[in-house]
N, C-alpha and C. Protein backbone atom coordinates (compact mmCIF):
# COMPACT_ATOMS: atom_id res chain seq x y z
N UNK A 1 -40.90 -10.07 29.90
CA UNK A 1 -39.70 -10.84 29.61
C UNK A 1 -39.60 -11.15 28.12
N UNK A 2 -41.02 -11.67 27.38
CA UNK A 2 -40.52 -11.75 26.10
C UNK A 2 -40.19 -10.44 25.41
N UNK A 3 -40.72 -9.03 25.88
CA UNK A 3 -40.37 -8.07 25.18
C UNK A 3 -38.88 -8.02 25.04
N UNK A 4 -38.56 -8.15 26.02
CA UNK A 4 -36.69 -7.72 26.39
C UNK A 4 -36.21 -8.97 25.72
N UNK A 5 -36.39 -10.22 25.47
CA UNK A 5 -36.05 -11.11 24.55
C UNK A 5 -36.13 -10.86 23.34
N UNK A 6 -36.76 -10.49 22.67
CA UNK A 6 -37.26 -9.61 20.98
C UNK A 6 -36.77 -8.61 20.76
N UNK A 7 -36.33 -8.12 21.86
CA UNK A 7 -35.68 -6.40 21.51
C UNK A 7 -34.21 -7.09 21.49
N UNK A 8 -33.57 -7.90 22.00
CA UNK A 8 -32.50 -8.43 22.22
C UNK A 8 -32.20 -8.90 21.20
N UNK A 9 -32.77 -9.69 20.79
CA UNK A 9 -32.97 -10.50 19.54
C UNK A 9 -32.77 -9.23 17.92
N UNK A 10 -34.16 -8.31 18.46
CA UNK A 10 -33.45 -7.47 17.01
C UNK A 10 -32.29 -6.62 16.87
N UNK A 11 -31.81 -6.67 18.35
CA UNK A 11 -30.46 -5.84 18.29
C UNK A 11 -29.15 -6.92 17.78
N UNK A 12 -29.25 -7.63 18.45
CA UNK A 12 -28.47 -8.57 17.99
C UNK A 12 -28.77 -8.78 16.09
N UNK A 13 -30.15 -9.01 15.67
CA UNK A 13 -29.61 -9.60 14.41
C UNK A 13 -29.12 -7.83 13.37
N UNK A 14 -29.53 -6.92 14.44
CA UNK A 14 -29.14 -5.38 13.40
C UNK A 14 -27.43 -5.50 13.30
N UNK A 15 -26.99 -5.92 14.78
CA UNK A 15 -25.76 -5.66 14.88
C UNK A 15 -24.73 -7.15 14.23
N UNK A 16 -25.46 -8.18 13.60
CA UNK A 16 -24.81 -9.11 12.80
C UNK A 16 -25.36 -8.63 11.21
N UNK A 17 -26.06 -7.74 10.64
CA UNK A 17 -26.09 -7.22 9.82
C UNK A 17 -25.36 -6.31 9.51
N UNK A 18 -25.24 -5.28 10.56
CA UNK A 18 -23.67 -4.00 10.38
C UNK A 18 -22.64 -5.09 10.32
N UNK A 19 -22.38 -6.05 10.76
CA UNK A 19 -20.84 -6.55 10.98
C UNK A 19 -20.21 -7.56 9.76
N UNK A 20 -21.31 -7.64 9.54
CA UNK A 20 -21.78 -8.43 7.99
C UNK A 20 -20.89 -7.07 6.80
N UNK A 21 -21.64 -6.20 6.57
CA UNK A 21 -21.20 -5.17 5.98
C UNK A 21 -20.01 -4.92 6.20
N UNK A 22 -19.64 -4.99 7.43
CA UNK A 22 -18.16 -4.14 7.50
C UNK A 22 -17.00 -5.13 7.19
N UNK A 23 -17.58 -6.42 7.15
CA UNK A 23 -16.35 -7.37 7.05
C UNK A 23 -16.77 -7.49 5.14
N UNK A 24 -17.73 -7.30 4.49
CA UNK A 24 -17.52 -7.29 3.28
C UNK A 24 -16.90 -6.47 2.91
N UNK A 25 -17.01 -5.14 3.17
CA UNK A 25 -15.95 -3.53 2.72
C UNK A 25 -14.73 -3.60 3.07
N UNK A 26 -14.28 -4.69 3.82
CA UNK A 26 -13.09 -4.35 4.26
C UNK A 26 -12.60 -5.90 3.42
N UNK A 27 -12.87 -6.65 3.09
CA UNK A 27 -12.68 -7.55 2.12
C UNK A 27 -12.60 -6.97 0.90
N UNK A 28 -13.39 -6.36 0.65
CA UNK A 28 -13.61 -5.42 -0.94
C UNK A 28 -11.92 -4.81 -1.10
N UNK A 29 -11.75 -3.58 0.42
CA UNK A 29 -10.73 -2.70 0.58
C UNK A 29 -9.23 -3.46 0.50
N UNK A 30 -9.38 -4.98 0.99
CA UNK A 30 -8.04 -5.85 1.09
C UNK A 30 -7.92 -6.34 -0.33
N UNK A 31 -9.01 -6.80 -0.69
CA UNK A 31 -8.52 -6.87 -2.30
C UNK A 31 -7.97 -5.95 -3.29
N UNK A 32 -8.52 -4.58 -3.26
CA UNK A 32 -8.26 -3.03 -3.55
C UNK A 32 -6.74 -3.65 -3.37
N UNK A 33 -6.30 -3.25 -2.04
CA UNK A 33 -4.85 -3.07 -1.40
C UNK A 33 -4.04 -4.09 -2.16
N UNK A 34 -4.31 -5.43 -2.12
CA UNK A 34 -3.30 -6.29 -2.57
C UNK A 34 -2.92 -6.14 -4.25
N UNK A 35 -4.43 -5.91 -4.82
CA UNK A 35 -3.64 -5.75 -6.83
C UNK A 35 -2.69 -4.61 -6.44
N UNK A 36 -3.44 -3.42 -5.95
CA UNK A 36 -2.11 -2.10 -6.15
C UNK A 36 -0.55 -2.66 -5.46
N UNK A 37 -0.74 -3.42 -4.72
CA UNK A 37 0.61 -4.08 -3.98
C UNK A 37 1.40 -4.93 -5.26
N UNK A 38 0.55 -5.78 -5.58
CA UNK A 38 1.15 -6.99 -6.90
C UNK A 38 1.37 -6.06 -8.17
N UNK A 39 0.83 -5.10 -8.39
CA UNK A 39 1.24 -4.12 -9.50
C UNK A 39 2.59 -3.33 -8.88
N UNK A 40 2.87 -2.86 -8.63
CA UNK A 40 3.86 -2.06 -8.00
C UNK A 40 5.00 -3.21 -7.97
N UNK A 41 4.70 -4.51 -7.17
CA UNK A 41 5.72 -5.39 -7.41
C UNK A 41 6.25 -5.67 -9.01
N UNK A 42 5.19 -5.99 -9.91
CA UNK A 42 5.42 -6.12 -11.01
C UNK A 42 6.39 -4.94 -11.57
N UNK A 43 5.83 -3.81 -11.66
CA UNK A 43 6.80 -2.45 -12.05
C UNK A 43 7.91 -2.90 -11.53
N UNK A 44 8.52 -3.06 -10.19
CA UNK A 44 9.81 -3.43 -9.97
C UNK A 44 10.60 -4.28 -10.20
N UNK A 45 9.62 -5.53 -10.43
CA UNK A 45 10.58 -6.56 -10.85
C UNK A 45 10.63 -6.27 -12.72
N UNK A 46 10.13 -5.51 -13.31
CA UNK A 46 10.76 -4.95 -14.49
C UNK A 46 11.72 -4.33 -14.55
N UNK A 47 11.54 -3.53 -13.66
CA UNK A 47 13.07 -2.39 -13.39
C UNK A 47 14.24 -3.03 -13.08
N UNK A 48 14.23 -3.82 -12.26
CA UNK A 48 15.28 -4.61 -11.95
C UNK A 48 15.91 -5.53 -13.35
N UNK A 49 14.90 -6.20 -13.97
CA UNK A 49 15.38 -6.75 -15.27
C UNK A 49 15.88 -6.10 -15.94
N UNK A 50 15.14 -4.78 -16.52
CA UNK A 50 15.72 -3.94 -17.40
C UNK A 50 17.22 -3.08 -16.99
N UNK A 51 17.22 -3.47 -15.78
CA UNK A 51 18.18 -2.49 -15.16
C UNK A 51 19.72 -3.88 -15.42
N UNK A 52 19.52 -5.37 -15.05
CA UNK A 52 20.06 -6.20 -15.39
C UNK A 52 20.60 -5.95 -16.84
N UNK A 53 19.45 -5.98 -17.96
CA UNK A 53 19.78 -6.12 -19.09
C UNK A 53 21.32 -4.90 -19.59
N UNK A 54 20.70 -3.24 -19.35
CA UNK A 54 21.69 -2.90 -19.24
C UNK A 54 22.97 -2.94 -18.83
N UNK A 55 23.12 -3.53 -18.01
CA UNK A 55 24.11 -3.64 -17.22
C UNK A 55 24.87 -4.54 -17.99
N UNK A 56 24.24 -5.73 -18.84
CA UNK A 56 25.07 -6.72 -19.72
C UNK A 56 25.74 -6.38 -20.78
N UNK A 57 24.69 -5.27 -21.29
CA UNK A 57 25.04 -4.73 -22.02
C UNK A 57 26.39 -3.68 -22.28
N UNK A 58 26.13 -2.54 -21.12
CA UNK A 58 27.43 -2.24 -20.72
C UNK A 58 28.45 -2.75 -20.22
N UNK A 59 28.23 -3.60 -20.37
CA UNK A 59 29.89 -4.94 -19.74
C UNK A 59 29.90 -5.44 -20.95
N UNK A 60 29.17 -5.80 -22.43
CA UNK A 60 29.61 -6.41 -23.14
C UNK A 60 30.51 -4.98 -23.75
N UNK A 61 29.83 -3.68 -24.10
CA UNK A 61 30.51 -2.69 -24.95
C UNK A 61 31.46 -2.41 -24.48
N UNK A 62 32.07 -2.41 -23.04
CA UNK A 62 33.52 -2.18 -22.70
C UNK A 62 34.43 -3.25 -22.94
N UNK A 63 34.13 -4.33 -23.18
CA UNK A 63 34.35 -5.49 -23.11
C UNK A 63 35.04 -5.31 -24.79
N UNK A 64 34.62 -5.27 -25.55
CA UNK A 64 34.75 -4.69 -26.76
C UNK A 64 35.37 -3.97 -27.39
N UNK A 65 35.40 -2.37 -26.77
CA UNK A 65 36.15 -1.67 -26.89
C UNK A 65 37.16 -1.72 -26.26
N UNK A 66 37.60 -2.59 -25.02
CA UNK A 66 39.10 -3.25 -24.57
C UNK A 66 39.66 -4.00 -25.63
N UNK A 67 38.75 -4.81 -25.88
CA UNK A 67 39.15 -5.59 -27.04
C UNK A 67 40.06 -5.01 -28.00
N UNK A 68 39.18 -4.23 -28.31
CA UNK A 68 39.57 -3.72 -29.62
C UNK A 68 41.01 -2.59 -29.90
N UNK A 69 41.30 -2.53 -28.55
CA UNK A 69 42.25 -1.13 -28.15
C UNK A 69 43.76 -2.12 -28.55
């Protein structure tokens, strides 16, 4: 009986050691995932600004050249 208790025992602490590991790699992998996510957001919310800015811009130069007609 104590054998099968000890063998139990080291399976159990092998298999909270794998699970240990796999929840760190996959913590590692979610952090990975989220910068490339927050970067990509960033790129877009530039595009969108820059894409704004133009846009003012081309409404001021027509704006202008109505003017000016």
């Amino acid at each position: 009986m104590e054998t099968l208790l000890t063998e139990l025992k080291k399976q159990l602490a092998d298999q909270r050691a794998d699970l240990t590991t796999s929840i760190r790699n996959g913590e590692e992998n979610l952090i990975r995932t989220k910068e490339g996510f927050l970067r990509v957001e960033g790129a877009l919310e530039a595009i969108n600004l820059i894409e704004t800015r133009l846009a003012e811009q081309s409404k001021e130069v027509v704006e202008e050249v109505i003017g000016t007609s």
